[in-house]
PDB file of N, CA and C in Angstrom:
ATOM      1  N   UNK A   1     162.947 -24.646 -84.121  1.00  0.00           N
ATOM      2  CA  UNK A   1     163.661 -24.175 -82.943  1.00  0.00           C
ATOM      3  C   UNK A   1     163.500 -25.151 -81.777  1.00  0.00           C
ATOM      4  N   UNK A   2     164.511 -25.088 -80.538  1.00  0.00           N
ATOM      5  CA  UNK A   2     164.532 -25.902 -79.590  1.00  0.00           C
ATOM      6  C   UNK A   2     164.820 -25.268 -78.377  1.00  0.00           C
ATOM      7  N   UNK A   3     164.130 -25.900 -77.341  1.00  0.00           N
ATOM      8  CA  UNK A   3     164.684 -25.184 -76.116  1.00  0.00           C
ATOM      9  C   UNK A   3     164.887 -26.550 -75.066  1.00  0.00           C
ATOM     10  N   UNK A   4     165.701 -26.187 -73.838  1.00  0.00           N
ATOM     11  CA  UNK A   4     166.275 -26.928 -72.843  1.00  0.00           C
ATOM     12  C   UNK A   4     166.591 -25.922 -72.122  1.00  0.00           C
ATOM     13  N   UNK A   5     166.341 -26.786 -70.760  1.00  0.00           N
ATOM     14  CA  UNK A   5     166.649 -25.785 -69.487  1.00  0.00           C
ATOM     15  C   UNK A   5     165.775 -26.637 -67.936  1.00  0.00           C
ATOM     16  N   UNK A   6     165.403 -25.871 -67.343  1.00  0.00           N
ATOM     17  CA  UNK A   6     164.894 -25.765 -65.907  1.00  0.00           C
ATOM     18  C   UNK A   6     163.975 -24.862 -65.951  1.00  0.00           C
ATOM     19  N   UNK A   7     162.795 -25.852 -65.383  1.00  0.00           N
ATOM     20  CA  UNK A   7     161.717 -24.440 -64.911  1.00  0.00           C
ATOM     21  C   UNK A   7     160.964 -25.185 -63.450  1.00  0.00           C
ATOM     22  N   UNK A   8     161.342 -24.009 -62.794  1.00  0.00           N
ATOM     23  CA  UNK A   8     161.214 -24.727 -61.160  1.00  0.00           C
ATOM     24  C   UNK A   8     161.407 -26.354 -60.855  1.00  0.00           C
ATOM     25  N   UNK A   9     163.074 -26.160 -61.239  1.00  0.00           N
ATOM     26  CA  UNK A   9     163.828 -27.509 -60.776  1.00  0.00           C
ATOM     27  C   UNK A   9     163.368 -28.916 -61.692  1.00  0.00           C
ATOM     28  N   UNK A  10     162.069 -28.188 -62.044  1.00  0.00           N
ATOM     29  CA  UNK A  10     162.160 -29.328 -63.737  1.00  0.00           C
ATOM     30  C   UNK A  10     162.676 -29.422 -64.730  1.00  0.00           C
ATOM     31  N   UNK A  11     163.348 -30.730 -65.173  1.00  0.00           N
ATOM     32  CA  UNK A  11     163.707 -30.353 -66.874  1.00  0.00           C
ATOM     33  C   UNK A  11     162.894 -30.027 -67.871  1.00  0.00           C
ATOM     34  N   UNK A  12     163.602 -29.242 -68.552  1.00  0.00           N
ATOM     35  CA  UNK A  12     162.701 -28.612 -69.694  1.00  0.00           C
ATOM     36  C   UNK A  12     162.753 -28.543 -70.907  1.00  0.00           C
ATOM     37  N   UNK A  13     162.161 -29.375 -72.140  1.00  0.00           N
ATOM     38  CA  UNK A  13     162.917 -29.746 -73.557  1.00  0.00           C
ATOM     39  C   UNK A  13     161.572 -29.585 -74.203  1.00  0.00           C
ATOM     40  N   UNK A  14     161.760 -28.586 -75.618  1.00  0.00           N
ATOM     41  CA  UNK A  14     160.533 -28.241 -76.400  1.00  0.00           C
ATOM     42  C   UNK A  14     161.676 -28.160 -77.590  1.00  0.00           C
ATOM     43  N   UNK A  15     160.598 -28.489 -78.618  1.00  0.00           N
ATOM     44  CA  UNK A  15     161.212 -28.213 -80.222  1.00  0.00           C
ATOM     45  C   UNK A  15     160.039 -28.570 -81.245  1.00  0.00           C
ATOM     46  N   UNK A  16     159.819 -27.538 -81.984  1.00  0.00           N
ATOM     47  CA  UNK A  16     158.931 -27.377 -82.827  1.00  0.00           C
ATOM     48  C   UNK A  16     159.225 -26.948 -84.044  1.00  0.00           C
ATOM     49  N   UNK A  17     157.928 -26.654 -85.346  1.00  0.00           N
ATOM     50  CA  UNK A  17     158.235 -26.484 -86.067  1.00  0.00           C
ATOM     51  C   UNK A  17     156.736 -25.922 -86.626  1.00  0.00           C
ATOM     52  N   UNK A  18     157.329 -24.814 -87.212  1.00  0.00           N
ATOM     53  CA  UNK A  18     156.122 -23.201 -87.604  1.00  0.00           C
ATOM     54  C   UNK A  18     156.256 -23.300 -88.667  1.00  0.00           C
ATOM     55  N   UNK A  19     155.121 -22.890 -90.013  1.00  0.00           N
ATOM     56  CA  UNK A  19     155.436 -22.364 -90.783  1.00  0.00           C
ATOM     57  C   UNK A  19     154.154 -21.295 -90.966  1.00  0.00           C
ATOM     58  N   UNK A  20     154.382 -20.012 -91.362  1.00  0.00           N
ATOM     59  CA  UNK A  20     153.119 -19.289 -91.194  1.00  0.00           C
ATOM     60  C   UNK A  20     152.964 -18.233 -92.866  1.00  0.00           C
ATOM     61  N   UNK A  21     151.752 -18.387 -93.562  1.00  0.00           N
ATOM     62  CA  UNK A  21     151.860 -17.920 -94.926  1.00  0.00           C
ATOM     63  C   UNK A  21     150.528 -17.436 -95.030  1.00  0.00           C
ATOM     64  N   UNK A  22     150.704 -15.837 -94.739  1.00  0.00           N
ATOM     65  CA  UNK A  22     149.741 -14.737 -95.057  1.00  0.00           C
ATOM     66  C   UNK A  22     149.014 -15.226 -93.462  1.00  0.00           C
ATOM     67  N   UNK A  23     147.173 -15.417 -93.242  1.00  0.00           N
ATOM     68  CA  UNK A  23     146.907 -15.767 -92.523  1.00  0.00           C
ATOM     69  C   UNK A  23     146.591 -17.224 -91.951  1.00  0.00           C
ATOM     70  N   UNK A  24     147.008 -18.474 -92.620  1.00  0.00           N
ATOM     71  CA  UNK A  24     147.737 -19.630 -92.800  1.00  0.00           C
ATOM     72  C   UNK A  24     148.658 -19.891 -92.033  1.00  0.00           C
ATOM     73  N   UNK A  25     148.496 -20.574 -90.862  1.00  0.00           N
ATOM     74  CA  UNK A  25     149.617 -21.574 -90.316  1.00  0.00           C
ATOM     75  C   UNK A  25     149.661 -22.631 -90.156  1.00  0.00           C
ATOM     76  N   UNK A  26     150.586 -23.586 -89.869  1.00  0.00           N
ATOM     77  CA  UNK A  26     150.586 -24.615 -89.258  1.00  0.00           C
ATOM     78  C   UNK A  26     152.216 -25.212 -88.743  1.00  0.00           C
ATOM     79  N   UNK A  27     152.117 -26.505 -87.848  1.00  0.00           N
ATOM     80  CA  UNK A  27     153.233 -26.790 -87.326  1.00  0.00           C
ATOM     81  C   UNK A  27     153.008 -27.779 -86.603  1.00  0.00           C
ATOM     82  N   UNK A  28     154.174 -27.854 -85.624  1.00  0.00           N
ATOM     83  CA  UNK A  28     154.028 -28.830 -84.657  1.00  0.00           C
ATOM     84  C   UNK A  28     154.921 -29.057 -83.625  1.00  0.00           C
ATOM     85  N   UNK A  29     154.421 -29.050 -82.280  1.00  0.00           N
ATOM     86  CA  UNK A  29     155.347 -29.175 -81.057  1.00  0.00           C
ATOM     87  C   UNK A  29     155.626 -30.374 -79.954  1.00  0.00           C
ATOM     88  N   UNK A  30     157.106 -30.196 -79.943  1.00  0.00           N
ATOM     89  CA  UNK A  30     156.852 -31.620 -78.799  1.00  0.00           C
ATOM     90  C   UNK A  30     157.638 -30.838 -77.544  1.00  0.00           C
ATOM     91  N   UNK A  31     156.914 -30.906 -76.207  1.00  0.00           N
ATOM     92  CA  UNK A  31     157.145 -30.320 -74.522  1.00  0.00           C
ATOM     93  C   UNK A  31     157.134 -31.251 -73.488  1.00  0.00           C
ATOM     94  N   UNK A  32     158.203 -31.544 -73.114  1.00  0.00           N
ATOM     95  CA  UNK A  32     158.735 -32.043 -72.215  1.00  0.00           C
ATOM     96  C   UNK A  32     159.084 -31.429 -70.739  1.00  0.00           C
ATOM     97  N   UNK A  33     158.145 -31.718 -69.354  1.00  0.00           N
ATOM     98  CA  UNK A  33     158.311 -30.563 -68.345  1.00  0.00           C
ATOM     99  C   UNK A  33     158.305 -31.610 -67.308  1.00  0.00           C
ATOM    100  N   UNK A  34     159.631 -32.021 -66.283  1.00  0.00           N
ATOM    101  CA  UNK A  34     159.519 -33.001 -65.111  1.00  0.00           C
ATOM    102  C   UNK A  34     158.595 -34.353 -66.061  1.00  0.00           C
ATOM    103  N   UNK A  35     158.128 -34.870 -65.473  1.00  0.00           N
ATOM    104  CA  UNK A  35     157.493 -36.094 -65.613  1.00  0.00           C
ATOM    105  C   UNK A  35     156.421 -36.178 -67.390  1.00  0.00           C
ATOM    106  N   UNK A  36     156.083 -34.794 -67.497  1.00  0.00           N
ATOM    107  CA  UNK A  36     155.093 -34.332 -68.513  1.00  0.00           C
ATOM    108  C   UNK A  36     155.549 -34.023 -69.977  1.00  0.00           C
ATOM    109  N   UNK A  37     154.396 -34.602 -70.849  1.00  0.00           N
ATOM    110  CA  UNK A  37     154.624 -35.352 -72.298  1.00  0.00           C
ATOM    111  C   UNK A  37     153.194 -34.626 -72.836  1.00  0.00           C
ATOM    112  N   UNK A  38     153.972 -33.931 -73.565  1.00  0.00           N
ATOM    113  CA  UNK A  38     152.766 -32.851 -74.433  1.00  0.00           C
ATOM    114  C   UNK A  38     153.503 -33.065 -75.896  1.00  0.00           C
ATOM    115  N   UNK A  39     152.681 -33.541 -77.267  1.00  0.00           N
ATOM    116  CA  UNK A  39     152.880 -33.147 -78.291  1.00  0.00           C
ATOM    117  C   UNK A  39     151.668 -33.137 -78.805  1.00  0.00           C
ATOM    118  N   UNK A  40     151.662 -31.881 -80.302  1.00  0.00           N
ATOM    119  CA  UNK A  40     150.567 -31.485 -81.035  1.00  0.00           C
ATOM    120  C   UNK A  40     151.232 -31.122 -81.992  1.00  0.00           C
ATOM    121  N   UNK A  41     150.011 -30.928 -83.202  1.00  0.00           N
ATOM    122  CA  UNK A  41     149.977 -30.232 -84.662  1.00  0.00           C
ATOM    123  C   UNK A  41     148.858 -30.068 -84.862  1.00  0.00           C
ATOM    124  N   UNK A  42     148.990 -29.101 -86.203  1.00  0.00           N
ATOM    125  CA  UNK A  42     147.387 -28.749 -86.233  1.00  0.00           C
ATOM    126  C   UNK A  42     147.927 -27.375 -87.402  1.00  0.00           C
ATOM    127  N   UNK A  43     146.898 -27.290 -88.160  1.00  0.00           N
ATOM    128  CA  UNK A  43     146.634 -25.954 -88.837  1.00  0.00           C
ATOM    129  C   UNK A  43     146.127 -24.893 -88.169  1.00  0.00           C
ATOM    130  N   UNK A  44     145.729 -23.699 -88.565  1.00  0.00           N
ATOM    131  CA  UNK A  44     145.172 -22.474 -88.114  1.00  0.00           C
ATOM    132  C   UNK A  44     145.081 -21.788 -89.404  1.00  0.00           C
ATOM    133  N   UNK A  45     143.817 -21.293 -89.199  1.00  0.00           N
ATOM    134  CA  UNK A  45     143.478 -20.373 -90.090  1.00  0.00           C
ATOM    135  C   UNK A  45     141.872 -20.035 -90.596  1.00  0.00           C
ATOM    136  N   UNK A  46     141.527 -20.140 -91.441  1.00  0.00           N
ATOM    137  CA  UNK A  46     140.146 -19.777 -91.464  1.00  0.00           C
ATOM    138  C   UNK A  46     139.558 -20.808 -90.719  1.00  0.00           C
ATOM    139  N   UNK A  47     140.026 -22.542 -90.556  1.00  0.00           N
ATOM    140  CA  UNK A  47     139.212 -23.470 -89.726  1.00  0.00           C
ATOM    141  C   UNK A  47     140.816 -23.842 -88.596  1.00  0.00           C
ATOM    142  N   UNK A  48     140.329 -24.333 -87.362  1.00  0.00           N
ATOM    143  CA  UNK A  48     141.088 -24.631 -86.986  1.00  0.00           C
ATOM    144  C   UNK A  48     141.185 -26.527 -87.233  1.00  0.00           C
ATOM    145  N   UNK A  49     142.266 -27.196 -87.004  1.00  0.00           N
ATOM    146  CA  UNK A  49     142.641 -28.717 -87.028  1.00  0.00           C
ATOM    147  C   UNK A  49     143.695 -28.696 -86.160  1.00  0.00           C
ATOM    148  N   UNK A  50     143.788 -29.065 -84.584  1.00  0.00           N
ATOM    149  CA  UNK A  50     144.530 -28.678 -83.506  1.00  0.00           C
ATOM    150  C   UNK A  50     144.025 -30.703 -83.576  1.00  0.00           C
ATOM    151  N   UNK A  51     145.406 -31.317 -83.372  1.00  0.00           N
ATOM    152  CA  UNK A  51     145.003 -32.511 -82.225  1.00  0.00           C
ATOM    153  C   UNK A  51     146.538 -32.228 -81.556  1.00  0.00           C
ATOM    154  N   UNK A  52     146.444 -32.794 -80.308  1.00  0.00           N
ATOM    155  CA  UNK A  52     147.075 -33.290 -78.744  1.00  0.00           C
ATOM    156  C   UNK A  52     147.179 -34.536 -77.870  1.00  0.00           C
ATOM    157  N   UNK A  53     148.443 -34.426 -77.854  1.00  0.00           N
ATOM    158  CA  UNK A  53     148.378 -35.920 -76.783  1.00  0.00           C
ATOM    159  C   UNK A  53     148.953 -35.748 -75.779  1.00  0.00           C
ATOM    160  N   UNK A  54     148.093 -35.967 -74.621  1.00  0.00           N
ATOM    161  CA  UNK A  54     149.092 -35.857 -72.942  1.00  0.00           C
ATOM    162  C   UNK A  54     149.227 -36.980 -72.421  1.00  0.00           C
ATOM    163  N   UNK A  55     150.592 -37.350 -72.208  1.00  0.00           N
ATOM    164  CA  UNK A  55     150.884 -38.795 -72.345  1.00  0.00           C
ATOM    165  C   UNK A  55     151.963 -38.635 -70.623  1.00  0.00           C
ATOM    166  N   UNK A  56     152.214 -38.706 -69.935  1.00  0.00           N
ATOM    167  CA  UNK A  56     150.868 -37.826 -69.406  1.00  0.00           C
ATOM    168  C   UNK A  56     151.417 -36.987 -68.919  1.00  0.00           C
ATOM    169  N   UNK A  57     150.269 -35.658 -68.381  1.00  0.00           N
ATOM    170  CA  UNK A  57     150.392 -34.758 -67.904  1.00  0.00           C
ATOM    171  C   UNK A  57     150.325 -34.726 -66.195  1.00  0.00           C
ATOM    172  N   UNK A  58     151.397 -34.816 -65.852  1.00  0.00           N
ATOM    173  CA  UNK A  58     151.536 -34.346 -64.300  1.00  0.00           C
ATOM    174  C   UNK A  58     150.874 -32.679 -63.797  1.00  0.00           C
ATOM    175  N   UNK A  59     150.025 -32.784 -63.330  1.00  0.00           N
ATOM    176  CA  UNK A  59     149.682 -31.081 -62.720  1.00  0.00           C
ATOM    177  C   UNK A  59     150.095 -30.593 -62.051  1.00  0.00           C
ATOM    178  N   UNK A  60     151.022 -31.188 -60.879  1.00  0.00           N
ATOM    179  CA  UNK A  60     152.002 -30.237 -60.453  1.00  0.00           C
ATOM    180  C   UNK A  60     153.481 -29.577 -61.359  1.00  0.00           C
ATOM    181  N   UNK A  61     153.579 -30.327 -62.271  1.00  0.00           N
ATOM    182  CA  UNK A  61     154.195 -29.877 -63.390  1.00  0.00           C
ATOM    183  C   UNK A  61     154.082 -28.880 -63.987  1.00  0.00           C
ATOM    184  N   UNK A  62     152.758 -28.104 -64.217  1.00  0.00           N
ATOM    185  CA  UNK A  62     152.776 -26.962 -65.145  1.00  0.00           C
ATOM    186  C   UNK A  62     152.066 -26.425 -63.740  1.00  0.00           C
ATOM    187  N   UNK A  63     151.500 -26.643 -62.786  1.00  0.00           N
ATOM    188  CA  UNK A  63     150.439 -26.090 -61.809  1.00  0.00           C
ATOM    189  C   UNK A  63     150.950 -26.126 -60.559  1.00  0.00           C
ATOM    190  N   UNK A  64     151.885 -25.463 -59.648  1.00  0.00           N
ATOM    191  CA  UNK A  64     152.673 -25.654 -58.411  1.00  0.00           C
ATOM    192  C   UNK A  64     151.854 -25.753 -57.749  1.00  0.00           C
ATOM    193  N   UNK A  65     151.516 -27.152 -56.595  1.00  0.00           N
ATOM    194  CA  UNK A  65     150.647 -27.271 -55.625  1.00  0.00           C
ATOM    195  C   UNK A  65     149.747 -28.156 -55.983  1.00  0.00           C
ATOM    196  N   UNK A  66     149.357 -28.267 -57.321  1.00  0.00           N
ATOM    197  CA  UNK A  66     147.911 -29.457 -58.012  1.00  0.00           C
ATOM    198  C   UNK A  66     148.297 -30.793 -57.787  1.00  0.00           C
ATOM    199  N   UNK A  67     147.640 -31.643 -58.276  1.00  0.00           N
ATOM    200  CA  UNK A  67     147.995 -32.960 -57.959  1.00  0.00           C
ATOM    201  C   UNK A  67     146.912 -33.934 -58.954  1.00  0.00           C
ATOM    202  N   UNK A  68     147.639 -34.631 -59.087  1.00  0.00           N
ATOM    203  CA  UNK A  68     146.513 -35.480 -60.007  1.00  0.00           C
ATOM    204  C   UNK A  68     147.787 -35.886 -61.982  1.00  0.00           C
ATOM    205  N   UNK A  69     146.905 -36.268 -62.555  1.00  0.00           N
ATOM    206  CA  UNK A  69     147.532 -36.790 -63.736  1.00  0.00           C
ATOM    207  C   UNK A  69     145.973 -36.162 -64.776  1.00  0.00           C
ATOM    208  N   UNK A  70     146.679 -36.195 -66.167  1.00  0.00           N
ATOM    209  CA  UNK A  70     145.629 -36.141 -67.659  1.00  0.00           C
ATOM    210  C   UNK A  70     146.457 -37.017 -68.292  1.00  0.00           C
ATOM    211  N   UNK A  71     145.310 -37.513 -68.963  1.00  0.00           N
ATOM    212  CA  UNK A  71     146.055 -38.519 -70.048  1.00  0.00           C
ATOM    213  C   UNK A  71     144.969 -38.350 -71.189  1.00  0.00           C
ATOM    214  N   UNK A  72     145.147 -38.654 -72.540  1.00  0.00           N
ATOM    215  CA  UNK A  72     144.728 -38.633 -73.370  1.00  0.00           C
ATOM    216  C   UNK A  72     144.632 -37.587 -74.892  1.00  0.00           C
ATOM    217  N   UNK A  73     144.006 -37.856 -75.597  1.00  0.00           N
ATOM    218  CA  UNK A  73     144.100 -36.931 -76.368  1.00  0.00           C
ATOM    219  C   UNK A  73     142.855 -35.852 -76.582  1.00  0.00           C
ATOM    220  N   UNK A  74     143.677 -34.322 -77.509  1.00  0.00           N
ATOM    221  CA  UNK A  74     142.515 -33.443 -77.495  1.00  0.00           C
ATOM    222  C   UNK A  74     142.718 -33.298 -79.089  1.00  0.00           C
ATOM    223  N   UNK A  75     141.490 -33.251 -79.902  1.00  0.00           N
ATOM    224  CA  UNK A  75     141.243 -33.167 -81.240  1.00  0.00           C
ATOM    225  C   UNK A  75     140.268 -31.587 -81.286  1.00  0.00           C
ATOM    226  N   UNK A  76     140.457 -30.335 -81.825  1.00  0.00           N
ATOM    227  CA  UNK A  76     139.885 -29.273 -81.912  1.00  0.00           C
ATOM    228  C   UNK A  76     139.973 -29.340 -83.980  1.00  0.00           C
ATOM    229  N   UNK A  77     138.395 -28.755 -84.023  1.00  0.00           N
ATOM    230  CA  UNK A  77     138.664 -28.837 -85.540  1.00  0.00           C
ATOM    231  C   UNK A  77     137.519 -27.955 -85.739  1.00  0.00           C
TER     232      UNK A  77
END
């Protein structure tokens, strides 16, 4: 699935991909918000395997009023 739009005067573009079997998932998303670059994948389920990359993350972007940048990646396992 995909989405596009505006969210407080930002552009807004996400599209991912789920697949979920019994208590078993996994997938993967790419989010696009004003200036901000989020993609991940990862399993779920009895262990988690989550990695992330913020390439970068503007904070007034998801945070009205913050200021500052993230960059890098997050690996959860």
């Amino acid at each position: 699935p995909s989405l596009t739009g505006q969210l407080r005067q930002r552009a807004l573009s996400a599209n991912g991909k789920f697949a979920l079997r019994g208590e078993q998932g996994e997938g993967q998303l790419q989010l696009s918000l004003g200036n901000s670059r989020i993609t991940a994948k990862g399993k779920v389920g009895d262990q988690l395997d989550i990695a992330a990359q913020l390439q970068p993350l503007q904070l007034d972007d998801v945070l009205p009023g913050a200021t500052g940048t993230v960059r890098g990646q997050l690996q959860v396992s």
